[in-house]
PDB file of N, CA and C in Angstrom:
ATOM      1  N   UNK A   1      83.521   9.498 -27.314  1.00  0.00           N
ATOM      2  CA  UNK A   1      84.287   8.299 -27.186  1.00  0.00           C
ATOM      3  C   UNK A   1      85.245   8.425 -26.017  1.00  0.00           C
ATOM      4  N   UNK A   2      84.857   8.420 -25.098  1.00  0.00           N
ATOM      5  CA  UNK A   2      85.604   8.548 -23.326  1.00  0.00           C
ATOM      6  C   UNK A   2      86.834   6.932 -23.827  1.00  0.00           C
ATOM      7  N   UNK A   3      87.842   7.556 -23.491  1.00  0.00           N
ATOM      8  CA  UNK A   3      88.716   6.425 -23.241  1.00  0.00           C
ATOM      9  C   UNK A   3      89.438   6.108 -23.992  1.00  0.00           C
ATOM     10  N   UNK A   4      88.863   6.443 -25.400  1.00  0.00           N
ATOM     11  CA  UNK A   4      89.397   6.407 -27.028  1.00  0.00           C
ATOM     12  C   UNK A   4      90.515   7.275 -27.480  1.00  0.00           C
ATOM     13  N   UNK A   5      91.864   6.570 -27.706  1.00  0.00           N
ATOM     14  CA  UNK A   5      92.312   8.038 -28.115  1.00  0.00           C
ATOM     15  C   UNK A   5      92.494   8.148 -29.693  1.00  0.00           C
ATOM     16  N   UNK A   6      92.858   9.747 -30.423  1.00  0.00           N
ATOM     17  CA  UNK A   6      91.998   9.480 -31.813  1.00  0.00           C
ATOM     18  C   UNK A   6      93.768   8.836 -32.669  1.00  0.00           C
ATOM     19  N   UNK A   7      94.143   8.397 -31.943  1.00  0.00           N
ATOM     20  CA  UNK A   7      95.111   7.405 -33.404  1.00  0.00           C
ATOM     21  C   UNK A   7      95.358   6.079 -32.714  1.00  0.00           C
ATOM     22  N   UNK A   8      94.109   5.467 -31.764  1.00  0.00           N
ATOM     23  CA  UNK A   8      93.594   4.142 -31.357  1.00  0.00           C
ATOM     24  C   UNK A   8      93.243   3.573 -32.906  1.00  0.00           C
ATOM     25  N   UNK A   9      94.056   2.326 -33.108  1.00  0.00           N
ATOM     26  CA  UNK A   9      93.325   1.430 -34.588  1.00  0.00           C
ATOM     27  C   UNK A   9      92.783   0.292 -33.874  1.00  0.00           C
ATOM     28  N   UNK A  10      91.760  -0.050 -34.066  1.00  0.00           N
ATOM     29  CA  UNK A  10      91.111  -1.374 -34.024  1.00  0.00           C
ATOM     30  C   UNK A  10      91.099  -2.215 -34.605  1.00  0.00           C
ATOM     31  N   UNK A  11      91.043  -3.961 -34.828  1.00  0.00           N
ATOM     32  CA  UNK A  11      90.711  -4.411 -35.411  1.00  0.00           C
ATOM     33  C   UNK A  11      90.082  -4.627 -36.113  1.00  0.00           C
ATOM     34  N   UNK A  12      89.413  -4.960 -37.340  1.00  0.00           N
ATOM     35  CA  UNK A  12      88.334  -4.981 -37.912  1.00  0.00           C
ATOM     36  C   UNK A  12      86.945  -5.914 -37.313  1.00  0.00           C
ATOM     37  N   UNK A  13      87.476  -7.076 -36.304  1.00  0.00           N
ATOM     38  CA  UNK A  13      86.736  -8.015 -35.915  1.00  0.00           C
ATOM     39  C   UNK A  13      86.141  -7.329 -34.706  1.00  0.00           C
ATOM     40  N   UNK A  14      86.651  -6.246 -34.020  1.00  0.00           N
ATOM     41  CA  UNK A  14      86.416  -5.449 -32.710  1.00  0.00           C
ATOM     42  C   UNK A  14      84.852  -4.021 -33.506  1.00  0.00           C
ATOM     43  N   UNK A  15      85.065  -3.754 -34.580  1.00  0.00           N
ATOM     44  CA  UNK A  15      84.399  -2.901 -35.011  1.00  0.00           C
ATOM     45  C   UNK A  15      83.429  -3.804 -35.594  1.00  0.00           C
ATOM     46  N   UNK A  16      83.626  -4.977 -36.301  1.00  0.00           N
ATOM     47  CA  UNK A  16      82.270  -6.110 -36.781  1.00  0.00           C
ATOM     48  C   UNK A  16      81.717  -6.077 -35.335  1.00  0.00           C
ATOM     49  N   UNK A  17      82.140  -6.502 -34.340  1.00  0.00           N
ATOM     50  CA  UNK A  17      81.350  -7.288 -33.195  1.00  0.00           C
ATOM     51  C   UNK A  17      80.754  -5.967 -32.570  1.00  0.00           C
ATOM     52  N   UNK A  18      80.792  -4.845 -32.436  1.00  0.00           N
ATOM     53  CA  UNK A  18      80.454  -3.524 -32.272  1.00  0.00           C
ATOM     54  C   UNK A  18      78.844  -3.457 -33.046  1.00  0.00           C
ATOM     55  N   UNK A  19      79.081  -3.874 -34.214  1.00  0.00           N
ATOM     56  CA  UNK A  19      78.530  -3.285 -34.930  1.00  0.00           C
ATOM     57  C   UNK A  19      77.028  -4.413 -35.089  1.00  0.00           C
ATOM     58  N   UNK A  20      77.708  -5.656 -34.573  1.00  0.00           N
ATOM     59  CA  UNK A  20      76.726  -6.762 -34.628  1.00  0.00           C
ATOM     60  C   UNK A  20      75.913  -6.666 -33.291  1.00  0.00           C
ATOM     61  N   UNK A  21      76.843  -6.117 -32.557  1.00  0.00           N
ATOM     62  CA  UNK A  21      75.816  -5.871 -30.972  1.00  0.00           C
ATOM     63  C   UNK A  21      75.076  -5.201 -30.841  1.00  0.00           C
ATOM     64  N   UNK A  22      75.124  -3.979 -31.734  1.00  0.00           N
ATOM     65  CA  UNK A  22      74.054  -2.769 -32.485  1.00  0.00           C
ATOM     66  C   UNK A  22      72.857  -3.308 -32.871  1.00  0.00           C
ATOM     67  N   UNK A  23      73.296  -4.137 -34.111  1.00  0.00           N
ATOM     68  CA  UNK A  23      71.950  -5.242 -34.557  1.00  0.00           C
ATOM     69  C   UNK A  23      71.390  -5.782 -33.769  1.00  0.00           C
ATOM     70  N   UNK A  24      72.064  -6.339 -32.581  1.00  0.00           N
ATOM     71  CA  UNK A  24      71.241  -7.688 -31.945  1.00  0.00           C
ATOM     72  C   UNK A  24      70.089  -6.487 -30.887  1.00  0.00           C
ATOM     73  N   UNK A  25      70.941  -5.357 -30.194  1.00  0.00           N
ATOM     74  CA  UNK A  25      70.320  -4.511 -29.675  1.00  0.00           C
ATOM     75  C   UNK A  25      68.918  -4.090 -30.338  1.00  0.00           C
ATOM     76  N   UNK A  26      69.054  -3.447 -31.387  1.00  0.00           N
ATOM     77  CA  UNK A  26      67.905  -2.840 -32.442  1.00  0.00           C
ATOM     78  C   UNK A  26      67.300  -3.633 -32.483  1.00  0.00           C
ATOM     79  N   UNK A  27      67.276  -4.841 -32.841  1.00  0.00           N
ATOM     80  CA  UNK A  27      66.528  -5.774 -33.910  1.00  0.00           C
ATOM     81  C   UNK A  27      65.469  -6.513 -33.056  1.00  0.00           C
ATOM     82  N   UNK A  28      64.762  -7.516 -33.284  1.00  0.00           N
ATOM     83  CA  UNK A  28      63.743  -8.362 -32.853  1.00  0.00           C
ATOM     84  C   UNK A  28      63.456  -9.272 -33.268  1.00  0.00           C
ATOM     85  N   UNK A  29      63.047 -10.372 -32.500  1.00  0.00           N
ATOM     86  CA  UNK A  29      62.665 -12.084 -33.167  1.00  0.00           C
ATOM     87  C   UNK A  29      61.983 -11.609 -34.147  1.00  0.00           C
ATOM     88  N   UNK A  30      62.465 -12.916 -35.182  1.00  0.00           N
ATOM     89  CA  UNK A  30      60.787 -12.711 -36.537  1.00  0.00           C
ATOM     90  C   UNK A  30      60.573 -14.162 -36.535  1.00  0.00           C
ATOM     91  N   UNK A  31      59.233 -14.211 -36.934  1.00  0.00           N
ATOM     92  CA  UNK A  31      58.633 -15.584 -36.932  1.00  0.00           C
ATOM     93  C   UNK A  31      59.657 -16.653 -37.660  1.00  0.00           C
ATOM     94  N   UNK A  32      60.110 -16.101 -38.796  1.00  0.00           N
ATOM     95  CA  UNK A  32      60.888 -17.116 -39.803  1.00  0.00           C
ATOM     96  C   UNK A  32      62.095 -17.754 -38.879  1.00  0.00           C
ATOM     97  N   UNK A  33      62.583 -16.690 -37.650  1.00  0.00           N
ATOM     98  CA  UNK A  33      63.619 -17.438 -36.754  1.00  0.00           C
ATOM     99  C   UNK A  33      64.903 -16.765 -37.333  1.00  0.00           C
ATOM    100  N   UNK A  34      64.672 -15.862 -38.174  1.00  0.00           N
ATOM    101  CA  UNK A  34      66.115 -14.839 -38.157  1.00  0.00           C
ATOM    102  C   UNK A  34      65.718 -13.312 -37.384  1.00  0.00           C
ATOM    103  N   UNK A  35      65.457 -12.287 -37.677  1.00  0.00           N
ATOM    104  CA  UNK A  35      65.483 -11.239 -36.652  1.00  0.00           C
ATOM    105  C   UNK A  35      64.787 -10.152 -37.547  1.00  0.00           C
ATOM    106  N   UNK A  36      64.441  -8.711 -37.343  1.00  0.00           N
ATOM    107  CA  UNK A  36      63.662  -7.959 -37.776  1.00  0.00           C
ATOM    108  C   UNK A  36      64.399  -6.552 -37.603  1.00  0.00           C
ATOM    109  N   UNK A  37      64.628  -5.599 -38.250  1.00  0.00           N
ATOM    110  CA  UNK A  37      65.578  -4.589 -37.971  1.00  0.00           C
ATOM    111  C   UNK A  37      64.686  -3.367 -38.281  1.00  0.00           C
ATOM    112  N   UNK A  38      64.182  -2.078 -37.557  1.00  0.00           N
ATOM    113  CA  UNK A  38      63.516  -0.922 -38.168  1.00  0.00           C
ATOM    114  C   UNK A  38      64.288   0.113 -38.787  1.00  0.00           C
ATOM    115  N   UNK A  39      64.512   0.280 -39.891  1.00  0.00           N
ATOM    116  CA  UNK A  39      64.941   1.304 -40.469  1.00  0.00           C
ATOM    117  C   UNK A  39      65.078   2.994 -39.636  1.00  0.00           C
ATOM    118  N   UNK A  40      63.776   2.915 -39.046  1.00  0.00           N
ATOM    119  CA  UNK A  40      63.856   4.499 -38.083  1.00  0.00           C
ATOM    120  C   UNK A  40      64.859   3.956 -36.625  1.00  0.00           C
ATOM    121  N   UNK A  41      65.122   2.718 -36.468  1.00  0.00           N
ATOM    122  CA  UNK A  41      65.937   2.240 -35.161  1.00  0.00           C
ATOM    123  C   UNK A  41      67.179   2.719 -35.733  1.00  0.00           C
ATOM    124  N   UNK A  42      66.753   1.967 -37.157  1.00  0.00           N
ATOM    125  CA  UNK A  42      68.880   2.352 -37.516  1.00  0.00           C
ATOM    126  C   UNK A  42      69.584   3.730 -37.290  1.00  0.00           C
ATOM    127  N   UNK A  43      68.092   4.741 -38.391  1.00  0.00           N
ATOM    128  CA  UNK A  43      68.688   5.728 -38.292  1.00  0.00           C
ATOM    129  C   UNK A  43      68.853   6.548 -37.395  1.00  0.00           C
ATOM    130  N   UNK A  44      67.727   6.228 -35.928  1.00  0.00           N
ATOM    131  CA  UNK A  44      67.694   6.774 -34.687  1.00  0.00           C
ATOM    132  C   UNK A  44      69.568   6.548 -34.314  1.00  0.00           C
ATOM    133  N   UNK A  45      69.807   5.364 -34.783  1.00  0.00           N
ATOM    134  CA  UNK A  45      71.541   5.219 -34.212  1.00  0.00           C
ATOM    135  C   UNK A  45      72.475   6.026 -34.522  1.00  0.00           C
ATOM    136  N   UNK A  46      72.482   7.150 -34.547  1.00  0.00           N
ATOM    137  CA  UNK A  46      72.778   8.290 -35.146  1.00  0.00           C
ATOM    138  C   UNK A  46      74.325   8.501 -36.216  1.00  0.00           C
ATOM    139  N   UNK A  47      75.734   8.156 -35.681  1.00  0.00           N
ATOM    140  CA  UNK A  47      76.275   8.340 -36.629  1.00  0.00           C
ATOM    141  C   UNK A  47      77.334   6.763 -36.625  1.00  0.00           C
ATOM    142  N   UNK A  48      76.324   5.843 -35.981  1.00  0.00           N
ATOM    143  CA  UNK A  48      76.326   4.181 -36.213  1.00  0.00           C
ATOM    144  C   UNK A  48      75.620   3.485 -37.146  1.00  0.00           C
ATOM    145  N   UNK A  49      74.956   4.635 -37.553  1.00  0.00           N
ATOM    146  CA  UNK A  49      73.857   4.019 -38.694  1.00  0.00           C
ATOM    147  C   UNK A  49      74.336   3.797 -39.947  1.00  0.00           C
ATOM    148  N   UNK A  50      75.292   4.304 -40.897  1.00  0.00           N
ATOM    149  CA  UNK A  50      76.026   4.027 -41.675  1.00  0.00           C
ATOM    150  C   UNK A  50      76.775   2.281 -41.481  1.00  0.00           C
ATOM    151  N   UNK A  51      77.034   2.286 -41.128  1.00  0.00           N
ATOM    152  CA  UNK A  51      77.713   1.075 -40.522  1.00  0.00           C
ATOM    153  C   UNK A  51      76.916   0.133 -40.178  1.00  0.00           C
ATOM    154  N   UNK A  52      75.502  -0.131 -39.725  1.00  0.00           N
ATOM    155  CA  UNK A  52      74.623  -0.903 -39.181  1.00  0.00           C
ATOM    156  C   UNK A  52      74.026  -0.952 -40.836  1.00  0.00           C
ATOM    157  N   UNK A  53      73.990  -0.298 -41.465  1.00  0.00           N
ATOM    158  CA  UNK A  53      73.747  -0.195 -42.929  1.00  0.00           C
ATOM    159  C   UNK A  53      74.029  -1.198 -43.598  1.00  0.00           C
ATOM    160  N   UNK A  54      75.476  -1.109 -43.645  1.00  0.00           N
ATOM    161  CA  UNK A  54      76.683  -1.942 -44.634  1.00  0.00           C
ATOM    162  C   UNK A  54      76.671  -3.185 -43.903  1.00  0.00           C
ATOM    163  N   UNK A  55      76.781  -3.690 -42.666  1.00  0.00           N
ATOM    164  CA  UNK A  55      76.507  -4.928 -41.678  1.00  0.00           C
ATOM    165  C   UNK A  55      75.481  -5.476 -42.279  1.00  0.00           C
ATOM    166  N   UNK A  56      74.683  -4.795 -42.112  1.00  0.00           N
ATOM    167  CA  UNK A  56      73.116  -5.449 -42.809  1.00  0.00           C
ATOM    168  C   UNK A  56      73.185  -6.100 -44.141  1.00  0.00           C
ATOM    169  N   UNK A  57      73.729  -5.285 -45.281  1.00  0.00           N
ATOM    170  CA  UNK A  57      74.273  -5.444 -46.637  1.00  0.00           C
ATOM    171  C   UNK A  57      74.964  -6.557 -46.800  1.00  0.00           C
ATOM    172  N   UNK A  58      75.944  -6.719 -45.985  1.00  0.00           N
ATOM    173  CA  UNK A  58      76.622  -7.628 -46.006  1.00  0.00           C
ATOM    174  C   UNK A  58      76.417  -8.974 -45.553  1.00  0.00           C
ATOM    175  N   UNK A  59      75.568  -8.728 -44.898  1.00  0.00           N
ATOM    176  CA  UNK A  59      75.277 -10.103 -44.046  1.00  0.00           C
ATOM    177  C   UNK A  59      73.534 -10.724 -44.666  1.00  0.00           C
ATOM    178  N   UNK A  60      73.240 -10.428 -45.992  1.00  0.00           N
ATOM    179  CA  UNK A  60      72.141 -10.603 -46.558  1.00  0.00           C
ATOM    180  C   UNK A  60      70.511 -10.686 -46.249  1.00  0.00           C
ATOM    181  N   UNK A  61      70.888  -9.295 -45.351  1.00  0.00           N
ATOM    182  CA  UNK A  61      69.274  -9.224 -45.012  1.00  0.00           C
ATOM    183  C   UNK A  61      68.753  -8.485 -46.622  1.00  0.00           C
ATOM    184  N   UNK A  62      67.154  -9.059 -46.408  1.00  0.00           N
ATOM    185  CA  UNK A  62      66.439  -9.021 -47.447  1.00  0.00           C
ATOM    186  C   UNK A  62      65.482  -7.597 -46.753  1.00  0.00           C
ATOM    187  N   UNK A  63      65.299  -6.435 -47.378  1.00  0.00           N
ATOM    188  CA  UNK A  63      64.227  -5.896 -46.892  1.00  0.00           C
ATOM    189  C   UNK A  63      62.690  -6.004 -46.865  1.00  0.00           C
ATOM    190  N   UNK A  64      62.074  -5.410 -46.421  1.00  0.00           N
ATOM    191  CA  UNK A  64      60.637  -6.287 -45.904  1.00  0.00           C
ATOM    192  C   UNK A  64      59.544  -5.348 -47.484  1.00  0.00           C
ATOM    193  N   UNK A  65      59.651  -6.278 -47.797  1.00  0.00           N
ATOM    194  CA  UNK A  65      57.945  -5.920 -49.344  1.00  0.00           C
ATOM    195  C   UNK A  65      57.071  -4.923 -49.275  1.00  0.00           C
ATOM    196  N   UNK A  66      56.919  -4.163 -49.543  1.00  0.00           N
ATOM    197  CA  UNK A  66      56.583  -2.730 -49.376  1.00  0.00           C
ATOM    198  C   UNK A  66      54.856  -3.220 -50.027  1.00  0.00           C
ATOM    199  N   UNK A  67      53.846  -3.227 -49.521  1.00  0.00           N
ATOM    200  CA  UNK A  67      52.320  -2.720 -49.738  1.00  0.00           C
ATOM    201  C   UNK A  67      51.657  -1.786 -50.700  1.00  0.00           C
ATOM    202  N   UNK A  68      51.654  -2.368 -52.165  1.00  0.00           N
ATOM    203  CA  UNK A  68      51.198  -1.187 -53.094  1.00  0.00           C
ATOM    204  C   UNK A  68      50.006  -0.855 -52.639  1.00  0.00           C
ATOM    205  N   UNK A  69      50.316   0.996 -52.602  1.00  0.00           N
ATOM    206  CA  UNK A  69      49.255   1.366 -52.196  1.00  0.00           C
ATOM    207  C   UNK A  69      47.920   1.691 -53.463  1.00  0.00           C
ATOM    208  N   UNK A  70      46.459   1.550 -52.790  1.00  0.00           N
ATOM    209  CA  UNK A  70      45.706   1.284 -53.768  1.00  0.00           C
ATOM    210  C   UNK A  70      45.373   2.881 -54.246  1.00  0.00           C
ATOM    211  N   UNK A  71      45.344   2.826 -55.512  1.00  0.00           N
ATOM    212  CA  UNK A  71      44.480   4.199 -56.465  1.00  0.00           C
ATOM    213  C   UNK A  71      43.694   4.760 -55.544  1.00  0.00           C
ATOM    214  N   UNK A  72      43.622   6.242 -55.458  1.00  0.00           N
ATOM    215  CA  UNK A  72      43.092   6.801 -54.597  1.00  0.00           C
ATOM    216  C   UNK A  72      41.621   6.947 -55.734  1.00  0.00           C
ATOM    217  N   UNK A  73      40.465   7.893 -55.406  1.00  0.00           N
ATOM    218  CA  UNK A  73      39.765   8.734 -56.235  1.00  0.00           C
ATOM    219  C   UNK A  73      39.703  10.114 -56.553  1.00  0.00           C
ATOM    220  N   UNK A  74      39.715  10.418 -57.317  1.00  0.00           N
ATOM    221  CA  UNK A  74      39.441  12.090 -57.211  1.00  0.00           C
ATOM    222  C   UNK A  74      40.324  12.936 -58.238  1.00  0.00           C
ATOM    223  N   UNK A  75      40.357  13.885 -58.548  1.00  0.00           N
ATOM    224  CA  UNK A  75      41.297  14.851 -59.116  1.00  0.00           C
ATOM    225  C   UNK A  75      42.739  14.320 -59.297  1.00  0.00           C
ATOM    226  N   UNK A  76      43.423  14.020 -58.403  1.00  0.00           N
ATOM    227  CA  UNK A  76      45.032  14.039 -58.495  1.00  0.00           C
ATOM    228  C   UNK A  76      45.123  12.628 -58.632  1.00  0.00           C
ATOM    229  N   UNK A  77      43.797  11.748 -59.038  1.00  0.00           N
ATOM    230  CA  UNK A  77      44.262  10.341 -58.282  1.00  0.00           C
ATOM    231  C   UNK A  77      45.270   9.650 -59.464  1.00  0.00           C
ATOM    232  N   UNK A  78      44.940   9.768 -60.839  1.00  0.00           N
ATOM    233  CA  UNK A  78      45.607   9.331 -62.163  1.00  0.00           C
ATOM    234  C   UNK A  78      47.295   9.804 -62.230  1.00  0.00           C
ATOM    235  N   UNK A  79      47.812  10.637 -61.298  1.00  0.00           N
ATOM    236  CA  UNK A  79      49.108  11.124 -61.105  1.00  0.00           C
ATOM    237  C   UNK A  79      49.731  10.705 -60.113  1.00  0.00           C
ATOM    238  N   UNK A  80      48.907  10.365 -58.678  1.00  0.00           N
ATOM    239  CA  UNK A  80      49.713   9.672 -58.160  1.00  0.00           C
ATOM    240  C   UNK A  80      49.733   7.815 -58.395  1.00  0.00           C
ATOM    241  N   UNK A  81      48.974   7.291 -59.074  1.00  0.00           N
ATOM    242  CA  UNK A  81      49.026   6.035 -59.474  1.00  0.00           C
ATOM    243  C   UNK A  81      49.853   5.804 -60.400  1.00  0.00           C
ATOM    244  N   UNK A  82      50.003   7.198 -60.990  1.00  0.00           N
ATOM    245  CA  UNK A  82      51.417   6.665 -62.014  1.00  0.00           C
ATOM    246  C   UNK A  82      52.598   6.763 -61.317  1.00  0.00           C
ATOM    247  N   UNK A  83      52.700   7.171 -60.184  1.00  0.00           N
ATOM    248  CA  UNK A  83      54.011   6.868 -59.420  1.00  0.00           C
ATOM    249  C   UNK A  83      54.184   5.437 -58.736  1.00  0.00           C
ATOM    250  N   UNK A  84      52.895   5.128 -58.383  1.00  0.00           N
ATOM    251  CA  UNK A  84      52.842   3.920 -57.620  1.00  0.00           C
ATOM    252  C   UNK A  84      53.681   3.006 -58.085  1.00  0.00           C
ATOM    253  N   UNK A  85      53.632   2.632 -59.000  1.00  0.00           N
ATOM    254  CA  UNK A  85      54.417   1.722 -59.854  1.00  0.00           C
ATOM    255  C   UNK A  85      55.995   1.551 -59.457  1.00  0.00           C
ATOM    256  N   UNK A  86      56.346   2.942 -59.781  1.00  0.00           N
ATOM    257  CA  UNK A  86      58.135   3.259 -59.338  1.00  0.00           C
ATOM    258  C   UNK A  86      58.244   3.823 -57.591  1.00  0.00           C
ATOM    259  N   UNK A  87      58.208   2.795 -56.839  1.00  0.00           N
ATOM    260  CA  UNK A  87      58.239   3.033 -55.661  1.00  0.00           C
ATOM    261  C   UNK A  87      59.593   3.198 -55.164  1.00  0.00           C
ATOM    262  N   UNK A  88      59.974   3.993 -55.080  1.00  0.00           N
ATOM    263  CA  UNK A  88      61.697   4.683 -54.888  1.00  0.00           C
ATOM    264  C   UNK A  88      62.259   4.884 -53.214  1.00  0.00           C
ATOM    265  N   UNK A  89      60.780   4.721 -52.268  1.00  0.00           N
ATOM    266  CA  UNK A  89      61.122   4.644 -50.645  1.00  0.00           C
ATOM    267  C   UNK A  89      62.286   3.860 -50.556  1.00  0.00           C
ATOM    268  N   UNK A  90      62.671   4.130 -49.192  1.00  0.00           N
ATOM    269  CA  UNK A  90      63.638   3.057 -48.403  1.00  0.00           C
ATOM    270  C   UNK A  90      62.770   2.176 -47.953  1.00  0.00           C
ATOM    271  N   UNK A  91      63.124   1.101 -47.569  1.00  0.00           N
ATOM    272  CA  UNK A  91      62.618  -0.069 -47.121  1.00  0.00           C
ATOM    273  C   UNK A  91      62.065   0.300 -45.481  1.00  0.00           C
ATOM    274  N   UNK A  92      60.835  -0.351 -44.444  1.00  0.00           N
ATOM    275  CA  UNK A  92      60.877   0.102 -43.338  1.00  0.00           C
ATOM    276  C   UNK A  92      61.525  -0.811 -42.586  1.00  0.00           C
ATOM    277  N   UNK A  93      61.742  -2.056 -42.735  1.00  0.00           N
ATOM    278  CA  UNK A  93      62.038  -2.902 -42.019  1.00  0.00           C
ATOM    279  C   UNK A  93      62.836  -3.710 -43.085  1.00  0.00           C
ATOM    280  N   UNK A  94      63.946  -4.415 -42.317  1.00  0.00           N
ATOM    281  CA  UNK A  94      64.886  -5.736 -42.724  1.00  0.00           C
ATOM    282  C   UNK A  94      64.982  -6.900 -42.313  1.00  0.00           C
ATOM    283  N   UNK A  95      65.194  -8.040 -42.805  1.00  0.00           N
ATOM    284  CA  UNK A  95      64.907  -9.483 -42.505  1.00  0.00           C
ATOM    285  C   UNK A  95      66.377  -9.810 -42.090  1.00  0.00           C
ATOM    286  N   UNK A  96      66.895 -10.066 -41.424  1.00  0.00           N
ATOM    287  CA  UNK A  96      68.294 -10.977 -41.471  1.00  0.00           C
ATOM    288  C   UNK A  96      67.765 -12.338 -41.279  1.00  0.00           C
ATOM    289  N   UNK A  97      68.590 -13.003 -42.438  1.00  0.00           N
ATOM    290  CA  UNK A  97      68.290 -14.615 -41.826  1.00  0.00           C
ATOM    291  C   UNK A  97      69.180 -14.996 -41.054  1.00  0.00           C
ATOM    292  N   UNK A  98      68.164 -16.424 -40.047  1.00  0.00           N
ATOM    293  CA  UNK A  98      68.912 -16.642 -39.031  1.00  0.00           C
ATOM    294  C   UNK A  98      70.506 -17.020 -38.778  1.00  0.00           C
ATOM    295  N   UNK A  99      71.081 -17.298 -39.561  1.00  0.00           N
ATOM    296  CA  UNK A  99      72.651 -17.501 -39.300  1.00  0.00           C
ATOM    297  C   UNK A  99      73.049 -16.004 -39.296  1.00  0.00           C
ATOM    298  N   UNK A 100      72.642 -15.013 -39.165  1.00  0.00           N
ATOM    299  CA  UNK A 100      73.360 -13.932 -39.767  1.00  0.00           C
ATOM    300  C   UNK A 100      74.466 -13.508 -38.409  1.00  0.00           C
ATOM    301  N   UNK A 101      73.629 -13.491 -37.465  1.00  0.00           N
ATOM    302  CA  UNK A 101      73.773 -13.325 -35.934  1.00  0.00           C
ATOM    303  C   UNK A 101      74.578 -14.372 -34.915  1.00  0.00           C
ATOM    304  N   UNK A 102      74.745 -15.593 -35.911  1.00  0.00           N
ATOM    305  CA  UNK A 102      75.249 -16.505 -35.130  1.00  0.00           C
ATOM    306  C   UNK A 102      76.792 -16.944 -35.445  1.00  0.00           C
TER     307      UNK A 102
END
């Protein structure tokens, strides 16, 4: 943080708009006309990602529907289909709708 000194306080509206320029950076048009966010972008943002987190949270992006994956065959297949069900991943992608940004 060049320039910053460490008992600089900011506003809260200076750290929102920080944090929204992050989003607009990361993110990408989505057809629906709000924007598209990658989860590996966020966390690539290294210790902004917390924060691009809670922005997101807050500003009611929906995450993107995860693809049950189909029953495999074979030996292990009856064990991992019983997980299928309780899909516990993070989400890969996030929806912000369009006012979120505006």
């Amino acid at each position: 943080m060049i320039g910053r000194r460490a008992d600089d306080t900011r506003p809260q509206a200076s750290a929102d708009d920080e944090v929204r320029a992050a989003v607009m950076r990361l993110s990408r048009p989505h057809p629906s006309g709000g924007r598209t966010i990658e989860r590996a972008a966020i966390m690539a943002s290294g210790a902004q990602s917390g924060a691009i987190l809670r922005w997101i949270d807050a500003h009611a992006a929906e995450p993107e529907a995860r693809v049950p994956v189909a029953a495999g065959r074979g030996l292990h297949s009856a064990r991992l289909s019983e997980r299928a069900g309780a899909d516990t991943r993070e989400p890969l992608r996030y929806l912000l709708p369009p006012a979120a940004l505006s």
